[in-house]
N, C-alpha and C. Protein backbone atom coordinates (compact mmCIF):
# COMPACT_ATOMS: atom_id res chain seq x y z
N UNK A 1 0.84 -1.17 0.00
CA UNK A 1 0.00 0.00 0.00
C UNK A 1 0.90 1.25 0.00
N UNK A 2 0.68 2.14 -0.54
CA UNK A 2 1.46 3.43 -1.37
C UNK A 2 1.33 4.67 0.16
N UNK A 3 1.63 5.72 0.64
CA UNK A 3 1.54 6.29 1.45
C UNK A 3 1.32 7.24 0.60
N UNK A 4 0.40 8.38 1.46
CA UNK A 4 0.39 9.72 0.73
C UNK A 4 1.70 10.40 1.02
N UNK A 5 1.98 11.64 -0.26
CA UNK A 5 3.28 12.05 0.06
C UNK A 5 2.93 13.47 0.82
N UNK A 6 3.77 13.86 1.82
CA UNK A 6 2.98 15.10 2.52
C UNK A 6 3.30 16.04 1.52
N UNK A 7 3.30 16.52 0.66
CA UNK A 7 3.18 17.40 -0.58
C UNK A 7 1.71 17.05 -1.16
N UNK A 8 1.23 16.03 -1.36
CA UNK A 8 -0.07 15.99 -1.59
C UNK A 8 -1.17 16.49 -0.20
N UNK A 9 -0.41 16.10 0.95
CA UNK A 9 -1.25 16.54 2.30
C UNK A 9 -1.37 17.85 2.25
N UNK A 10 -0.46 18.37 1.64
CA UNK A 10 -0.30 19.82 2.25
C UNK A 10 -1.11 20.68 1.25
N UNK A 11 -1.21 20.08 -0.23
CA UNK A 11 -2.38 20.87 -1.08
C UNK A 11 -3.57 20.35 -0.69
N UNK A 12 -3.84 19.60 -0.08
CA UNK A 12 -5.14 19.04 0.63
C UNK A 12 -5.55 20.16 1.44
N UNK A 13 -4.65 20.44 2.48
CA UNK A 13 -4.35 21.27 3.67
C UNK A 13 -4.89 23.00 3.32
N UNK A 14 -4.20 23.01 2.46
CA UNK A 14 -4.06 24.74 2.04
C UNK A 14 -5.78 24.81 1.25
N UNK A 15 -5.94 23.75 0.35
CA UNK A 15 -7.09 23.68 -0.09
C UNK A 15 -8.34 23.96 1.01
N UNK A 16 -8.24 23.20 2.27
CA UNK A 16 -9.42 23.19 3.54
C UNK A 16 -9.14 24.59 3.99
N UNK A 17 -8.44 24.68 4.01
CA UNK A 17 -7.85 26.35 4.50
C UNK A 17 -8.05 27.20 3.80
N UNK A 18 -8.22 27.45 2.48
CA UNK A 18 -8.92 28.19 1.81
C UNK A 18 -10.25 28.42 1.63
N UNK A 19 -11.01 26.70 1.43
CA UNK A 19 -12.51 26.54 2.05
C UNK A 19 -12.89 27.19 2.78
N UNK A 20 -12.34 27.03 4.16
CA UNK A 20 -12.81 27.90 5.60
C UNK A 20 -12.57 29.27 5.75
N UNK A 21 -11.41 29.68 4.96
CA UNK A 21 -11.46 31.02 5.31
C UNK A 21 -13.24 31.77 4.25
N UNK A 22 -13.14 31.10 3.24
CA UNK A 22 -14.34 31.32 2.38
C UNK A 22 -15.53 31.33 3.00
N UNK A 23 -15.82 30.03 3.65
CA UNK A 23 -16.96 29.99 4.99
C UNK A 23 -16.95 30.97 5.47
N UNK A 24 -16.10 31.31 6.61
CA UNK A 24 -15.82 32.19 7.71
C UNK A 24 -16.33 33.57 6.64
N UNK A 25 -15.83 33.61 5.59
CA UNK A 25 -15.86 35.19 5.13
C UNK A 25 -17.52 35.24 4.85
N UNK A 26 -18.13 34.07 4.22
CA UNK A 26 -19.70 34.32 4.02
C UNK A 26 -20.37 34.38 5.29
N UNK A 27 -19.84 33.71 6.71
CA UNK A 27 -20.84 33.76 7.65
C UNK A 27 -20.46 35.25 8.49
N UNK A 28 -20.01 35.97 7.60
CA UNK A 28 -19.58 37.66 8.40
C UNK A 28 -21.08 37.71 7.84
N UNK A 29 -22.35 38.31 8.84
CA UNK A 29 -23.54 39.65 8.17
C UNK A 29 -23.22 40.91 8.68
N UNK A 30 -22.79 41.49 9.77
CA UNK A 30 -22.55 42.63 9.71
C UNK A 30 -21.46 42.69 10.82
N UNK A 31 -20.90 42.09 11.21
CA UNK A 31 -19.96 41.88 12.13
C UNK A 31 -18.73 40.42 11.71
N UNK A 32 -17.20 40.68 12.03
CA UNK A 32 -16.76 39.57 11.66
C UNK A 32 -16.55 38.76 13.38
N UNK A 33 -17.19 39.57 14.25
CA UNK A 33 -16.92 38.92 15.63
C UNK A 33 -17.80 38.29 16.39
N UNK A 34 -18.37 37.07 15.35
CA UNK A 34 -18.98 36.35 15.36
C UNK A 34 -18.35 35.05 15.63
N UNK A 35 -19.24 34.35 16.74
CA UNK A 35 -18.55 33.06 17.10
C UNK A 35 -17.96 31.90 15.82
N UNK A 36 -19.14 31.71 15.28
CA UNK A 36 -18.85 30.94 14.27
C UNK A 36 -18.01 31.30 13.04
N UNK A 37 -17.46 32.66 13.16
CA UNK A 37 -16.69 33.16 11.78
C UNK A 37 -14.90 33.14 12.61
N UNK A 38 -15.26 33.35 13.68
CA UNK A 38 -14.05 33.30 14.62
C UNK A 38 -13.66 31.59 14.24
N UNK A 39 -14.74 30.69 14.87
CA UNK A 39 -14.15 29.76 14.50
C UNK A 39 -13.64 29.02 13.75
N UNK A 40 -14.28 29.27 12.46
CA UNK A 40 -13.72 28.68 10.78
C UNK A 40 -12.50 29.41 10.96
N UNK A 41 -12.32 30.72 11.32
CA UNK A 41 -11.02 31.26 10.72
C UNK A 41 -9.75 30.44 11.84
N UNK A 42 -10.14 30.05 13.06
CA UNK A 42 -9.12 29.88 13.65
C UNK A 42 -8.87 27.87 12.81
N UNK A 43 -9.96 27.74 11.94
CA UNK A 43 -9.87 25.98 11.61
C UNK A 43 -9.48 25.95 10.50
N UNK A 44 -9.24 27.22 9.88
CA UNK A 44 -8.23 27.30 8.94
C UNK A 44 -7.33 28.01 9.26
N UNK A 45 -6.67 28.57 9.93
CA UNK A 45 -5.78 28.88 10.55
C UNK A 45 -5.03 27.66 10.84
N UNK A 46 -5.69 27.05 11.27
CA UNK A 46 -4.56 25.26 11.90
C UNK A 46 -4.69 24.88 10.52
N UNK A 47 -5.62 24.87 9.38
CA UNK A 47 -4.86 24.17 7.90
C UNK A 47 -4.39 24.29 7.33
N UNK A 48 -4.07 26.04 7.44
CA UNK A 48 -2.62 26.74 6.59
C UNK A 48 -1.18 26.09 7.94
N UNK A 49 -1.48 26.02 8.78
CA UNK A 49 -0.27 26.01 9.40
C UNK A 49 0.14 24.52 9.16
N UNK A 50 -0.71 23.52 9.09
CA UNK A 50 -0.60 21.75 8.91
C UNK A 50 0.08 22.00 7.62
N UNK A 51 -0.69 23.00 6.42
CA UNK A 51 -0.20 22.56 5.00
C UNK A 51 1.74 23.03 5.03
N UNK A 52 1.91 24.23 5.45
CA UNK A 52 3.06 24.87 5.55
C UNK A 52 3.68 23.47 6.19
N UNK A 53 4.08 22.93 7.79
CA UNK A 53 4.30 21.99 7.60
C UNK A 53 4.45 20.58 7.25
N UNK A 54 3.79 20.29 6.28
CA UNK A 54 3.52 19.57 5.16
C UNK A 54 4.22 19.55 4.15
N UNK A 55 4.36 21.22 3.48
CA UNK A 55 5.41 21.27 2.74
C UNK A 55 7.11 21.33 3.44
N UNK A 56 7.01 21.77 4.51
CA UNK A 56 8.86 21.70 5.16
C UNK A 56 8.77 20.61 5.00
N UNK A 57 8.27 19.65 5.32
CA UNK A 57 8.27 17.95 5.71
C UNK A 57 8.40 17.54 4.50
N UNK A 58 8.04 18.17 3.71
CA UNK A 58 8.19 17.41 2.06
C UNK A 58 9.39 17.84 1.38
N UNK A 59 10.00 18.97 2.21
CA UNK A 59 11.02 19.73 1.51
C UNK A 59 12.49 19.02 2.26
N UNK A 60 12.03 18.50 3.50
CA UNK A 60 13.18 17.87 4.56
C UNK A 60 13.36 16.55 3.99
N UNK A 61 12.25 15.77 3.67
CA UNK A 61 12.48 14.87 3.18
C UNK A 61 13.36 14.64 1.60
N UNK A 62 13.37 15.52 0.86
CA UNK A 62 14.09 15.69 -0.52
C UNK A 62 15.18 16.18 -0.31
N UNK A 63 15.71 16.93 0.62
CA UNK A 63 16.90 17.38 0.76
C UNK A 63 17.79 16.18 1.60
N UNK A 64 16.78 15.14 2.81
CA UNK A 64 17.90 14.28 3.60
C UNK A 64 17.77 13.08 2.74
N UNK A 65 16.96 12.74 1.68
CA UNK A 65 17.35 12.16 0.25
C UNK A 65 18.45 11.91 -0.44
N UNK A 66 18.27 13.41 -0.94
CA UNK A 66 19.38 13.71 -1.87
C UNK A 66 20.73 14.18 -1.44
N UNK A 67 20.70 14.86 -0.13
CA UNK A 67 22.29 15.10 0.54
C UNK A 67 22.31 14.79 1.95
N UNK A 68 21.54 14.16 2.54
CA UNK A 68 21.62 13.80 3.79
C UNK A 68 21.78 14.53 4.82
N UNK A 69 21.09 15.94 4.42
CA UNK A 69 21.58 16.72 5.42
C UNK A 69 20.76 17.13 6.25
N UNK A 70 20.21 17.25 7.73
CA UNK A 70 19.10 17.67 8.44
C UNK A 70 19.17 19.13 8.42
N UNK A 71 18.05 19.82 8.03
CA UNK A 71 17.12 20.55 8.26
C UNK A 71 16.14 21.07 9.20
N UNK A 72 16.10 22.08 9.70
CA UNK A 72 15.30 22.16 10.70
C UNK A 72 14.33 23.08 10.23
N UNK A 73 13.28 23.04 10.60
CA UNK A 73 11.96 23.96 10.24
C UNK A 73 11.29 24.35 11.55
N UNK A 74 10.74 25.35 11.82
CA UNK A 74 9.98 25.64 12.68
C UNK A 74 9.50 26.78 12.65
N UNK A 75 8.55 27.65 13.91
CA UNK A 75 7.44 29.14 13.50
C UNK A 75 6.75 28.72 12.39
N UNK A 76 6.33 27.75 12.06
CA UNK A 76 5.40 27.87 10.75
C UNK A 76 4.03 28.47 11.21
N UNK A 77 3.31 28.29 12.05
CA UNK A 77 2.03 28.40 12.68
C UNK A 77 1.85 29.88 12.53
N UNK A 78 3.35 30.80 13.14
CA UNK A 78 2.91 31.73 13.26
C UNK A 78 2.82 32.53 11.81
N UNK A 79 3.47 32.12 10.83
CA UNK A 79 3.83 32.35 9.85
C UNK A 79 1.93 32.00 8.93
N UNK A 80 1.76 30.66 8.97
CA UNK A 80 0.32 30.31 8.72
C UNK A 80 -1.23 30.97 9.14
N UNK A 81 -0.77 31.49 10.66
CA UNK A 81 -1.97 32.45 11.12
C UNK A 81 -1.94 33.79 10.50
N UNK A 82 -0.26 34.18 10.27
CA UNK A 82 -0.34 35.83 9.77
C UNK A 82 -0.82 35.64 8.33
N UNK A 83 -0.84 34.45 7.38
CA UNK A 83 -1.27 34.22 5.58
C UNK A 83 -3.38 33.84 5.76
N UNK A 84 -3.56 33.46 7.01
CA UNK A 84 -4.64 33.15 7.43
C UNK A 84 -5.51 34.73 7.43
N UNK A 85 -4.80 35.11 8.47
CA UNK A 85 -5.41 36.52 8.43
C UNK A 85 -5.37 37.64 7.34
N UNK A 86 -4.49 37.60 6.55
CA UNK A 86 -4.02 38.36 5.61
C UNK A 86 -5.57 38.61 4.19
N UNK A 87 -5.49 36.81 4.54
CA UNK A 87 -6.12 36.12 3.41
C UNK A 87 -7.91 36.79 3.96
N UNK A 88 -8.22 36.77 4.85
CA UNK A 88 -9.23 36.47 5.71
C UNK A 88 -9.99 37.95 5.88
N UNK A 89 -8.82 39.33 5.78
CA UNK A 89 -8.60 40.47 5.73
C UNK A 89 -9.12 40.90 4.35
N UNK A 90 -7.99 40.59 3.93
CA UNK A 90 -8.66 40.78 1.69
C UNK A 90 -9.92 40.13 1.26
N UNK A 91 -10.32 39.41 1.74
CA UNK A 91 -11.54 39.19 0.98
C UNK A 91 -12.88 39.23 1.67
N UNK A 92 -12.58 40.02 3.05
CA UNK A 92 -13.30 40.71 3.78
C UNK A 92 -13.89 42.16 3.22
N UNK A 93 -12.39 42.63 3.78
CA UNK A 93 -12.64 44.06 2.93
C UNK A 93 -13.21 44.46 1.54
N UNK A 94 -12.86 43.08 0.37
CA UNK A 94 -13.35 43.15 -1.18
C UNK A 94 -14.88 42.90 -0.87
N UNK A 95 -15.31 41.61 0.06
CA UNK A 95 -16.63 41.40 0.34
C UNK A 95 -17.73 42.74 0.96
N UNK A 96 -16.78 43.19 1.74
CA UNK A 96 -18.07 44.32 2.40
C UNK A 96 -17.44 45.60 2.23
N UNK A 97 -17.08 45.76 1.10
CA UNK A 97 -16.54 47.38 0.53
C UNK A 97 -15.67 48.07 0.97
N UNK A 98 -15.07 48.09 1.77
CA UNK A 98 -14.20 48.89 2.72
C UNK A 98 -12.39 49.25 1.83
């Protein structure tokens, strides 16, 4: 049986994470400080940060492959919440005019 490669996890990942921020942005009606818009954004928030490490993990793995050399990765999360919000921000503002 074949394993998924976390490069496929991680466009999985970014994909749900894009979903939800989409959710989250339709369940804004006149406020974004809404429980349920809070929460999609923080559940894609954890799927940009899974996909990001998904891709280090896919990128660690090709490099201790090909030159054997360890790699370290880490801060992705915070890095994933600030592309979360960014993302979450822009198509807020395009959605309700601002």
């Amino acid at each position: 049986m074949r394993r998924t490669s976390p490069f496929a996890m991680g466009i999985i990942y970014a994909l749900m994470g894009t979903l939800f921020t989409y959710i989250a942005i339709g369940s804004a009606t006149e406020t974004i400080w809404n429980f349920s818009t809070i929460l999609l954004a923080l559940v894609a928030t954890f799927d940009f940060g899974v996909a990001i490490r998904m891709f280090a993990l896919h990128t660690k793995i090709r490099k201790i492959t090909k030159t054997k050399n360890n790699l370290i990765f880490g801060g992705y999360f915070l890095l994933a919440s600030f592309l979360a919000f960014c993302l979450f921000h822009a198509i807020r503002c395009h959605h309700f005019g601002f």
